[in-house]
Protein backbone atom coordinates (compact mmCIF):
# COMPACT_ATOMS: atom_id res chain seq x y z
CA UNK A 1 -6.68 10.15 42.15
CA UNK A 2 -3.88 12.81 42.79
CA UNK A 3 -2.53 14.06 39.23
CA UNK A 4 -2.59 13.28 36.07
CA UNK A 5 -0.53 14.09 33.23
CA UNK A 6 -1.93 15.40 29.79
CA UNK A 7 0.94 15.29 26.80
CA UNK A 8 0.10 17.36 24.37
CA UNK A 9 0.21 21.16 23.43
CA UNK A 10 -2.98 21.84 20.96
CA UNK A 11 -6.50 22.27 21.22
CA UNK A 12 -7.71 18.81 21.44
CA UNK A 13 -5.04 18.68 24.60
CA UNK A 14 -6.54 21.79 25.88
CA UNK A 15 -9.65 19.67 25.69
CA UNK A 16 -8.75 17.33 27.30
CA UNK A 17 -7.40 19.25 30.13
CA UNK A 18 -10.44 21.13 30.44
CA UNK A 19 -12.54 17.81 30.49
CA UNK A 20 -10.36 16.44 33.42
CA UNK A 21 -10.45 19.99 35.65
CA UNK A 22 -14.38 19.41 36.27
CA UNK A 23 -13.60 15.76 38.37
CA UNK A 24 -13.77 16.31 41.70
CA UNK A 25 -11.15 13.45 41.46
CA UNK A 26 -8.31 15.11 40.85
CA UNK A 27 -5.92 17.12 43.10
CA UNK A 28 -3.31 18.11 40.50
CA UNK A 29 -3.36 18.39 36.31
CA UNK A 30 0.28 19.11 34.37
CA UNK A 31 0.94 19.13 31.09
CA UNK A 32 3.76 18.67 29.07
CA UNK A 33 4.53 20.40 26.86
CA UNK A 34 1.47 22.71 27.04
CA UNK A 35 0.39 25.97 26.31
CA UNK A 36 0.05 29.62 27.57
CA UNK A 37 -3.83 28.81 27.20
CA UNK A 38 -3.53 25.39 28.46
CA UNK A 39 -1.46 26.39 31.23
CA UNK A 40 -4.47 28.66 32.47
CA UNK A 41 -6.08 25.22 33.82
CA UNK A 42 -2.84 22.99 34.29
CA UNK A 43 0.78 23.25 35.78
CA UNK A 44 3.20 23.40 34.00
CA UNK A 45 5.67 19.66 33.83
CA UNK A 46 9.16 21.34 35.21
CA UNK A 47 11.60 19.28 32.83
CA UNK A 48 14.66 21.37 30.64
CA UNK A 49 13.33 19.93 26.86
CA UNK A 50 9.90 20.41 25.02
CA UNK A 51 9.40 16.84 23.41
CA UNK A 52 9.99 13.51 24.08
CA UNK A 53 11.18 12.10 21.08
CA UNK A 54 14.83 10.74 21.62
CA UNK A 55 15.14 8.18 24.11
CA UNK A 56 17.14 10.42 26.42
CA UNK A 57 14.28 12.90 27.09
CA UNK A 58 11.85 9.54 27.45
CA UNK A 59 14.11 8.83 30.15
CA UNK A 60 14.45 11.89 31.51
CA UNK A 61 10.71 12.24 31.49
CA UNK A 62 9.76 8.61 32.95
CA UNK A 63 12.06 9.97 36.11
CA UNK A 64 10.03 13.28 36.44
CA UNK A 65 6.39 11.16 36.23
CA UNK A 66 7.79 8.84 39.17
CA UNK A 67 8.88 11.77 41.34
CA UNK A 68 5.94 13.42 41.07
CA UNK A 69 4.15 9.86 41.64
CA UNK A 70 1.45 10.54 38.86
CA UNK A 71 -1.54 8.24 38.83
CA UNK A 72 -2.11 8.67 35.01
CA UNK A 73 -1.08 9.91 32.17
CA UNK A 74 -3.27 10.83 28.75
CA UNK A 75 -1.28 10.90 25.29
CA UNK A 76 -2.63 13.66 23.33
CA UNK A 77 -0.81 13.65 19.89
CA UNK A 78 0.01 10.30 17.65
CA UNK A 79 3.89 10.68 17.29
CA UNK A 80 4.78 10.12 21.22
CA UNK A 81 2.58 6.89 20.80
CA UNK A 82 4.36 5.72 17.56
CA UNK A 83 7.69 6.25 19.72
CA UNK A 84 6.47 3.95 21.82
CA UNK A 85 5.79 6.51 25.05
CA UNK A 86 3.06 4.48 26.31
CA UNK A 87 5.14 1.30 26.44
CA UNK A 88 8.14 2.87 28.45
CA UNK A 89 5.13 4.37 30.57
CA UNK A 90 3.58 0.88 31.73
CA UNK A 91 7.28 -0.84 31.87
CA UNK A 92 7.35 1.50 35.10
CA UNK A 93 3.89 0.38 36.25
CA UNK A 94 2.50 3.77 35.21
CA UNK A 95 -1.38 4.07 33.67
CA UNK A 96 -1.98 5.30 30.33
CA UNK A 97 -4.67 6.50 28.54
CA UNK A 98 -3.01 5.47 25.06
CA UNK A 99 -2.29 2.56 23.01
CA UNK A 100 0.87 0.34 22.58
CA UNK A 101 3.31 1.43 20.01
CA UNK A 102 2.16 -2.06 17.54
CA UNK A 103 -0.97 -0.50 18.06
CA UNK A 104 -0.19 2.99 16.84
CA UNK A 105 0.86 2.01 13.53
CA UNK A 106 -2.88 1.72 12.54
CA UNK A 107 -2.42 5.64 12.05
CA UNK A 108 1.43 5.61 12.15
CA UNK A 109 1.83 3.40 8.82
CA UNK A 110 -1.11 3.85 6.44
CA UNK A 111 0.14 0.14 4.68
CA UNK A 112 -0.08 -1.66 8.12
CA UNK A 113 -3.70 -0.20 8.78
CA UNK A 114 -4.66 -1.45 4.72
CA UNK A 115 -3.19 -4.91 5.70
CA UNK A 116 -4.62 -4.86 9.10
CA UNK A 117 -8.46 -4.06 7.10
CA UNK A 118 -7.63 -6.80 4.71
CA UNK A 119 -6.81 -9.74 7.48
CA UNK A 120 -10.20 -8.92 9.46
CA UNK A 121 -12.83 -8.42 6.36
CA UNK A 122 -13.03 -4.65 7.09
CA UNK A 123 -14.42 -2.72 4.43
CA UNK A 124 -12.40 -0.21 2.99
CA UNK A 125 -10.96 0.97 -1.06
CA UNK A 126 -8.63 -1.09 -2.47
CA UNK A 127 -4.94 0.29 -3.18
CA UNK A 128 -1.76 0.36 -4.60
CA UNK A 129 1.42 0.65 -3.11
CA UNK A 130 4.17 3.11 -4.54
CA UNK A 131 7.93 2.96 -3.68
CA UNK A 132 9.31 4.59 -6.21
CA UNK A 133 8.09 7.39 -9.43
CA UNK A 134 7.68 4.15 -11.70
CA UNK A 135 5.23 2.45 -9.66
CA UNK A 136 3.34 6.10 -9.50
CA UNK A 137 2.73 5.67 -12.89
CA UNK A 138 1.75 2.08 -13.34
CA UNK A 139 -0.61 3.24 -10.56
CA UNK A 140 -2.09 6.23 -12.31
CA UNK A 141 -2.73 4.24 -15.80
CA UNK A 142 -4.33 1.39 -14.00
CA UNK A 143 -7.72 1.08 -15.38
CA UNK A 144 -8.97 0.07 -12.10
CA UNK A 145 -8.22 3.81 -10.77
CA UNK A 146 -9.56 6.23 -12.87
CA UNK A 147 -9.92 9.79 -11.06
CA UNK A 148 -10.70 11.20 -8.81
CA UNK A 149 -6.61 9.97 -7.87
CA UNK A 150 -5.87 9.48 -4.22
CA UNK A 151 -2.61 9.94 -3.29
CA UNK A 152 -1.68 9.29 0.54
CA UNK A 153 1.53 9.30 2.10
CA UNK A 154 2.33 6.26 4.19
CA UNK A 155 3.74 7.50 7.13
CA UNK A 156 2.68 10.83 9.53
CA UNK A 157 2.40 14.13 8.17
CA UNK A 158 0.28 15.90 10.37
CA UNK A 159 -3.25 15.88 7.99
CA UNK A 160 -1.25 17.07 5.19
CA UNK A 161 -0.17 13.52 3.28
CA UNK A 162 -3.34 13.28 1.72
CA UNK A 163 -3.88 14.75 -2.10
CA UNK A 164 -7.52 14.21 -4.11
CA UNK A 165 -7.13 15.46 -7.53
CA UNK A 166 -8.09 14.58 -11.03
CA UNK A 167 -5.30 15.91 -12.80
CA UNK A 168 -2.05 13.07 -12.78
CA UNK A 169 0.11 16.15 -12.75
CA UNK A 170 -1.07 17.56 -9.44
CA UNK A 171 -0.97 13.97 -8.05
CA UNK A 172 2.81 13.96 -10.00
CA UNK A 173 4.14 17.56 -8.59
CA UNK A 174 2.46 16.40 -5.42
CA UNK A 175 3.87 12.85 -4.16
CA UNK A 176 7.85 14.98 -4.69
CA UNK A 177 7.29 16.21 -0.98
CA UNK A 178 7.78 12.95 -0.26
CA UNK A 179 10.24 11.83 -2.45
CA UNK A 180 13.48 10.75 -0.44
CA UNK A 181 16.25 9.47 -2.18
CA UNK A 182 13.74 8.23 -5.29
CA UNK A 183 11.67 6.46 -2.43
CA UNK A 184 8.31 7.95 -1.68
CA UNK A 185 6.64 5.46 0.48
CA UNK A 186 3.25 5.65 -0.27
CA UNK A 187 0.00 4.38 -2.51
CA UNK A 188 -3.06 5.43 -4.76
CA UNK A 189 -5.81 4.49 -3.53
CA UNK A 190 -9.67 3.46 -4.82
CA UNK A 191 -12.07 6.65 -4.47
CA UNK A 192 -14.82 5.97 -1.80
CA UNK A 193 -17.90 8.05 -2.98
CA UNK A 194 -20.59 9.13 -0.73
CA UNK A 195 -20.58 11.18 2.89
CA UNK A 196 -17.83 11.39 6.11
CA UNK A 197 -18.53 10.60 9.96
CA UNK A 198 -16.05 10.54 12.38
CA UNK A 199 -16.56 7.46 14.64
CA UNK A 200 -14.37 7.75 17.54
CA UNK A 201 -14.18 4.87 19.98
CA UNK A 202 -12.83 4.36 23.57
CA UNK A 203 -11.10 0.88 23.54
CA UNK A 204 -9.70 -1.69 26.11
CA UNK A 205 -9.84 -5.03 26.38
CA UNK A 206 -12.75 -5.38 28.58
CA UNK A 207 -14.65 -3.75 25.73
CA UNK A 208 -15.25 -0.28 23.73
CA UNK A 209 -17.95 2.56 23.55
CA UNK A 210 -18.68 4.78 20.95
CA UNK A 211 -18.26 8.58 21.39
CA UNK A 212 -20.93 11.00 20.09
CA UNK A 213 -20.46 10.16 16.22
CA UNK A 214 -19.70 13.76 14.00
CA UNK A 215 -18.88 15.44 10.65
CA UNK A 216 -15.38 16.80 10.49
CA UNK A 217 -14.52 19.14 7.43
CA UNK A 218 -11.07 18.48 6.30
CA UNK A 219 -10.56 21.24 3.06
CA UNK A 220 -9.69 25.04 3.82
CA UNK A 221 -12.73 26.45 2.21
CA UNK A 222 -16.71 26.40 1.94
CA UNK A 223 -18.18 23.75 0.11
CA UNK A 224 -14.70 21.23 0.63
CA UNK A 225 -12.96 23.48 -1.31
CA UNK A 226 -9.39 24.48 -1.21
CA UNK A 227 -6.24 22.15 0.75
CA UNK A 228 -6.38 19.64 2.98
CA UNK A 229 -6.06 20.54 6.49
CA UNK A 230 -6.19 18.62 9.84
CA UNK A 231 -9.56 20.16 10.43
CA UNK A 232 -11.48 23.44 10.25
CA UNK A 233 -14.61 22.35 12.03
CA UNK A 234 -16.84 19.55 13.41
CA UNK A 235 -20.54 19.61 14.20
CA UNK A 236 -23.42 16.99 15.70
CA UNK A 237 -23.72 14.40 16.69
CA UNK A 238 -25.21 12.98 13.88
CA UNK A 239 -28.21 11.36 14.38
CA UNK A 240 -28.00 8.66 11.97
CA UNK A 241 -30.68 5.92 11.35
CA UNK A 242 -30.60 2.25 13.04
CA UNK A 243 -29.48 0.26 10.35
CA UNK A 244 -26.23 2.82 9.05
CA UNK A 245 -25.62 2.38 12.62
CA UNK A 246 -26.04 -1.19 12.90
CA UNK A 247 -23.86 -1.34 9.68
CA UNK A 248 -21.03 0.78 11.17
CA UNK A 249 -21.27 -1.59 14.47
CA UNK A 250 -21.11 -4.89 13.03
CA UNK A 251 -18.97 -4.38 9.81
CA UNK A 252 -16.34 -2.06 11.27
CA UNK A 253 -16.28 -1.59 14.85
CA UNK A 254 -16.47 -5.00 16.33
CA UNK A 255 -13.91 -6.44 14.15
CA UNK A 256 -11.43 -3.93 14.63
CA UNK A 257 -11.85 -4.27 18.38
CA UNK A 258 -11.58 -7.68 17.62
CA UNK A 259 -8.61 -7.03 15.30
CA UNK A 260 -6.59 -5.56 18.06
CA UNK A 261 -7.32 -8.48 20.69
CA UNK A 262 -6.27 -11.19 17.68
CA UNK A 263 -3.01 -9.38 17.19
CA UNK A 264 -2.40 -8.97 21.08
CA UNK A 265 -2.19 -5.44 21.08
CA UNK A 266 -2.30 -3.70 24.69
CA UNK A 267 -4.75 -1.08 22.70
CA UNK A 268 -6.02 0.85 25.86
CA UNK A 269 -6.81 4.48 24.52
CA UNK A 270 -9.15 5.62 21.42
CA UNK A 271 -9.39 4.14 18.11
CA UNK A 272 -10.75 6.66 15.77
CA UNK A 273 -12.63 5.68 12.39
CA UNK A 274 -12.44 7.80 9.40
CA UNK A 275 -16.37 6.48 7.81
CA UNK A 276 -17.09 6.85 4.24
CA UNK A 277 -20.72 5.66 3.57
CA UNK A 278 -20.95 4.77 0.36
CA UNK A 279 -23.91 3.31 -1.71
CA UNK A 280 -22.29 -0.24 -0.96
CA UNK A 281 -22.80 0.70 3.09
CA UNK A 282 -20.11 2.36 5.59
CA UNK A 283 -15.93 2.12 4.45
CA UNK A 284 -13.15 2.42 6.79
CA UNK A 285 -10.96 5.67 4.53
CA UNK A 286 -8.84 5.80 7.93
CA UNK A 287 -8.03 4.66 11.22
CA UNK A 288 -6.48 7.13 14.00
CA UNK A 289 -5.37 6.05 17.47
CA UNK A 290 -6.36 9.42 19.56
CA UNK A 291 -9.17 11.83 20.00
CA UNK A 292 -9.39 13.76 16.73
CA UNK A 293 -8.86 17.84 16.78
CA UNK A 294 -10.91 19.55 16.32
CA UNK A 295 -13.52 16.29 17.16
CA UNK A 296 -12.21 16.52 20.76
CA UNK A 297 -13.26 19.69 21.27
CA UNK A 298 -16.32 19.14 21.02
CA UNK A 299 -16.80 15.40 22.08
CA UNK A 300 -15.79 16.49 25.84
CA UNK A 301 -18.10 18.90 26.12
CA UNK A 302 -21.12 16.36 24.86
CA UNK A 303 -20.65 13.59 27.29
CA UNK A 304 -22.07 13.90 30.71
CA UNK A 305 -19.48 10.87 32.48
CA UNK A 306 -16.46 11.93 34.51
CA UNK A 307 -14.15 11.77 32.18
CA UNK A 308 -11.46 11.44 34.95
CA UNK A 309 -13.15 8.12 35.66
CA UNK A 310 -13.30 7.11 32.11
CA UNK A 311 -9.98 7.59 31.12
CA UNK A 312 -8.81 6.12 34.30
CA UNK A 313 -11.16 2.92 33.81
CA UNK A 314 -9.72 2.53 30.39
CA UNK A 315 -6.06 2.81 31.22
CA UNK A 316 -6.34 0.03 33.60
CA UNK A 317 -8.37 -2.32 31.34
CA UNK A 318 -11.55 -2.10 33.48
CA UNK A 319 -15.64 -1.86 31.96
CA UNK A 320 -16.80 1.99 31.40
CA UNK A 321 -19.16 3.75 29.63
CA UNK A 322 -20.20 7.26 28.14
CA UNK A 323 -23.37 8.71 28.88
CA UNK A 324 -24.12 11.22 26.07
CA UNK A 325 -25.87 14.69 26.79
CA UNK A 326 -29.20 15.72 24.66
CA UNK A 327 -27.41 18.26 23.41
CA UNK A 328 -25.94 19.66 19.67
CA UNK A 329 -22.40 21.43 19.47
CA UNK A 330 -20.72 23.16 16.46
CA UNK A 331 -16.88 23.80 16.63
CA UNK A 332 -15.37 26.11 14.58
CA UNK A 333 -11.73 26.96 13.71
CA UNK A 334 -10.16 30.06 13.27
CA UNK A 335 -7.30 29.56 11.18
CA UNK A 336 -3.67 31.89 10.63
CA UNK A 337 -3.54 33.99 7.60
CA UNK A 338 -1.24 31.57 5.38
CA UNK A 339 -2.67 28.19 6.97
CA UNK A 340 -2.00 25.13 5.84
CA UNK A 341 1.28 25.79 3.83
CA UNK A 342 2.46 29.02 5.48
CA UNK A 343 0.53 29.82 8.82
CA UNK A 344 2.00 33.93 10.00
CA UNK A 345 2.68 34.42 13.41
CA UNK A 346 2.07 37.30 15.62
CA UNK A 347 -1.38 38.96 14.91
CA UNK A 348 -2.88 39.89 17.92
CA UNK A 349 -6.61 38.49 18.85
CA UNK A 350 -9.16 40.46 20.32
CA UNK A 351 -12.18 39.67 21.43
CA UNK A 352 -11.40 36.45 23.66
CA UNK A 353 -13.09 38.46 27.35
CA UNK A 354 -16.25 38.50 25.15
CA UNK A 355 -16.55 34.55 25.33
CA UNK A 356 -17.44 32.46 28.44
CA UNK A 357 -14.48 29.76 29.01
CA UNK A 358 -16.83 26.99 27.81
CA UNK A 359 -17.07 28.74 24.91
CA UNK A 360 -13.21 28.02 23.27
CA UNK A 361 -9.83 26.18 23.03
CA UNK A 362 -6.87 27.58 23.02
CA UNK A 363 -4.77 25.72 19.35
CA UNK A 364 -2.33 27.83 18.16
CA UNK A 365 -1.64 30.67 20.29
CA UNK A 366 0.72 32.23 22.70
CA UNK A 367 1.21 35.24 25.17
CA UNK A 368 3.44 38.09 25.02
CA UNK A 369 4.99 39.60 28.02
CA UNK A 370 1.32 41.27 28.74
CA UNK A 371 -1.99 39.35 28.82
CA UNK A 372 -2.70 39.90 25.14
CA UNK A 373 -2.93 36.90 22.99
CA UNK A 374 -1.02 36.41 19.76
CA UNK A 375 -1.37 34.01 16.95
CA UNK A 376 1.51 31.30 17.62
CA UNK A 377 -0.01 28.81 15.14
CA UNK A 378 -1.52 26.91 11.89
CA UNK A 379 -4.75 26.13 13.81
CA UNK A 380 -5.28 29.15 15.94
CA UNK A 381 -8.64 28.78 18.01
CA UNK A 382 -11.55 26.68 18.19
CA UNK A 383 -14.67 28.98 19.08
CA UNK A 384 -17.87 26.19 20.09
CA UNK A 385 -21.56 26.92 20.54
CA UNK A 386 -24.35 24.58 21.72
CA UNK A 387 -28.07 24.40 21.32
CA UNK A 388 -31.27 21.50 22.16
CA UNK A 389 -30.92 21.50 18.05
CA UNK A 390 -28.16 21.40 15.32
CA UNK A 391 -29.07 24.58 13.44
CA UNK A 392 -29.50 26.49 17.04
CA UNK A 393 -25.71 25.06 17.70
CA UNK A 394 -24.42 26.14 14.87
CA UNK A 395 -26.01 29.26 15.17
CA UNK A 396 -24.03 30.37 18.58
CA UNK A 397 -21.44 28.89 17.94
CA UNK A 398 -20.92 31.93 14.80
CA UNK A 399 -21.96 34.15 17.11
CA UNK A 400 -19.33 33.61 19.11
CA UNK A 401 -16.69 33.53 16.27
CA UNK A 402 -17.89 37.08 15.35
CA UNK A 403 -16.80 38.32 18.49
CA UNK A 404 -12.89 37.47 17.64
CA UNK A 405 -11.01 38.95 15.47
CA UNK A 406 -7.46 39.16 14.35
CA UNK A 407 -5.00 39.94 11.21
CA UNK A 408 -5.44 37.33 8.42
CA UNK A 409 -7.96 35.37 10.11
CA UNK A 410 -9.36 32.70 8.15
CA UNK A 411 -12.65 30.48 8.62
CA UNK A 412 -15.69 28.58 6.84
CA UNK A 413 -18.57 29.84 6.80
CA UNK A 414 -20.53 26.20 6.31
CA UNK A 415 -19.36 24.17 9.21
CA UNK A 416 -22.17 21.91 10.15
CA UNK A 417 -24.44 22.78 7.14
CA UNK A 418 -24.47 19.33 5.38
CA UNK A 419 -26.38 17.72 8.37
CA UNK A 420 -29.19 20.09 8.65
C-alpha cells in the first residue's frame, strides 16, 4: 500500500496515525487536518481550507486524494461521516475505513438509533421524544420516568448533549442550549441502572470483531462527579465472565450487525456500543460509528494485528481479525483549566522529553514558533501506561502523568479503579 489518509485532528486521530506508522506497508501517512503533534508522524494534506464540511471543500478535497492516488483513507471524527465524506469517497472508487452516511445517523440522530434498537429487538431504555418545552414537561411528570431525568439532545454535540440530573429545573435550564426557535429536538429517556463498557466493534459485511472491551469515564471528576465530558480516561480490558459476554454477543452485537445488513447500509468502519449492564442483563445507552477518544488510544496500542491490514481488509469488505495482546493499559487525560464549558488556551506543558513516545497522544495542543508545547485545547493530552496486570497499568500510567505539568491542569485521580 502507498499512503493513506487519516482525517481527523485529536488524539484518537493521533492514534490512529501512530497505529498505521508501525506497518511496514505503508510508504506515505497524511493527515488532514492534523496536528503539530500529529504532524510529528504524518505529512501534512497541502489543501488552502481546514474542514470539509461544505460541498465545495469535499470537492476540492476528493481532487487532492486522486492526485496524490491514495490507497485509503480512515475517517477519524463522526461529523465528516454524517456529511456523507465516505460516500463521495467510494463514488470515486476510493477505500474507506468509515461507514455510509445512512449509517452514521446511528450516532448522528439519537431518534434514528432508538428506532433502529426498536425494529431489531435490541435492548435498550425506553424514551420520549421532545420537540418543543410542552412536551418537556409531559415528559418530566410521566410517572413512568421518575429521576434520575435523562435528557439527551438528538443530534451531535460533541459529548456534551447529555444531562443526568434529579432536579426538573436543571433538566429545564438545561435542554435551553438547545432550544431553536421553541424547537429543541430531543427526548427523556428511561434510567439504565447498573455499570458501563465500551464495546467497540470493527464491521463489514463479511463480518465483525470485537476490540479489547473497556471502561470509559465520562464526568469531570473522581467518583463520576462533576459535567459530562467526551472522556477523561479509559482502562482494561475488562475481563468479563462468559455468560455477560455471551449476553453482549447474542443480544446486541449480532443483531446490530445484522441491523445494518437488513437496512443495506455499506457500514464498513467501527460501530461502537455504549453497554449498560443492568440487573435485567447488558442495554444498548448508545451507539457511535468511530473509534471512541480516549478508547482509541488505548485500543491501538492493545492489539497485536497490523492495523494497516485491518483497516485496509475492512474498507474493502474482505474477512479480518484482531489478535489481542496479554496486556492491561490505563489512559489518562489531562484536561485545560476551564474544560468542558470554557477550556484556556496557552499554558505551556513541561515535562513531555520525560515520556517515551509510546507513552502519549497529542489532543489538544499546539506549538509556538519554538519547540515548546502549549495547551491549544478542551482535551489536552492523553498520558498511557501498561502492565501484565490492571492495577500495575494503572499504576505507570500515573507515573507518567506526574511527570507533566502545566497551568490549570486538570485530571482524575480514579481512572481505572472500579475494575480492580
Amino acid at each position: 500500500m502507498k499512503s493513506i489518509i487519516v482525517v481527523g485532528s485529536g488524539g484518537r486521530e493521533h492514534a490512529i496515525v501512530r497505529a498505521l506508522r508501525k506497518s511496514s506497508d505503508i510508504e506515505e501517512i497524511y493527515a488532514f487536518p492534523g496536528s503539530d503533534g500529529i504532524f510529528k508522524e504524518a505529512k501534512k494534506l497541502d489543501v488552502s481550507f481546514s474542514d470539509i464540511s461544505s460541498s465545495l471543500n469535499i470537492s476540492k478535497f476528493l481532487d487532492k486524494i486522486c492526485e496524490l492516488k491514495v490507497d485509503l483513507v480512515v475517517i477519524g471524527p463522526e461529523q465528516p461521516l454524517m456529511d456523507g465524506f465516505s460516500d463521495a469517497l467510494r463514488e470515486k472508487g476510493i477505500d474507506v475505513f468509515g461507514p455510509c452516511s445512512q449509517g452514521a445517523k446511528l450516532e448522528g440522530d439519537k431518534v434514528f438509533a432508538k428506532e433502529f434498537m426498536k425494529e431489531f429487538s435490541i435492548p435498550s431504555g425506553g424514551y420520549l421524544p421532545i420537540k418543543n418545552t410542552e412536551d418537556l414537561e409531559k415528559a418530566l411528570n410521566n410517572k413512568d420516568y421518575s429521576d434520575p431525568y435523562v435528557f439527551k439532545y438528538r443530534y451531535l454535540a460533541g459529548g456534551k448533549g447529555v444531562l443526568v440530573s434529579k432536579s426538573k429545573d436543571e433538566i429545564r435550564t438545561f435542554s435551553k442550549k438547545f432550544l431553536d426557535d421553541k424547537t429543541i429536538q430531543s427526548y427523556l429517556e428511561e434510567p439504565l441502572r447498573g455499570w458501563e463498557l465500551s464495546c467497540i466493534c470493527l464491521v463489514n459485511e463479511s463480518g465483525y470483531d470485537i476490540c479489547p472491551i473497556l471502561q470509559d469515564h465520562k464526568r469531570l471528576n473522581n467518583s463520576d462527579l462533576g459535567p459530562n465530558t467526551g472522556g477523561m480516561g479509559v482502562a482494561g480490558p475488562l475481563r468479563i465472565d462468559a455468560e455477560l459476554k455471551t449476553q453482549i454477543v447474542d443480544r446486541i452485537v449480532k443483531p446490530s450487525v445484522e441491523g445494518l445488513k437488513k437496512r443495506n447500509f455499506l457500514f464498513r468502519g467501527v460501530l461502537y456500543i455504549g453497554v449498560m449492564v443492568t440487573k435485567d442483563g447488558p442495554q444498548v445507552l448508545e451507539y457511535n460509528v468511530r473509534f471512541g477518544d480516549p478508547e482509541a488510544q488505548l485500543i491501538f496500542p492493545l492489539v497485536e494485528s497490523d492495523w494497516c491490514s485491518v483497516l485496509s481488509k475492512v474498507s474493502k469488505g474482505l474477512n479480518f481479525s484482531l489478535e489481542q495482546k496479554k496486556q492491561f493499559g490505563c489512559s489518562v487525560v489531562l484536561a485545560s483549566e476551564g474544560y468542558p464549558d470554557s477550556p484556556v488556551k496557552g499554558a505551556k506543558i513541561e515535562g513531555l522529553d520525560d515520556l517515551s513516545d509510546d507513552n502519549y497522544f497529542h489532543a489538544g495542543t499546539k506549538k509556538h514558533d519554538s519547540e515548546d508545547c502549549y495547551v491549544n485545547g478542551g482535551r489536552v493530552l492523553n498520558i498511557l501506561g501498561f502492565g501484565d496486570d490492571q492495577s500495575s497499568a494503572i499504576q505507570n500510567a500515573y507515573e507518567n502523568v506526574e511527570k507533566i505539568k502545566f497551568k490549570g491542569m486538570q485530571y482524575r485521580t480514579d481512572i481505572g479503579s472500579k475494575i480492580l
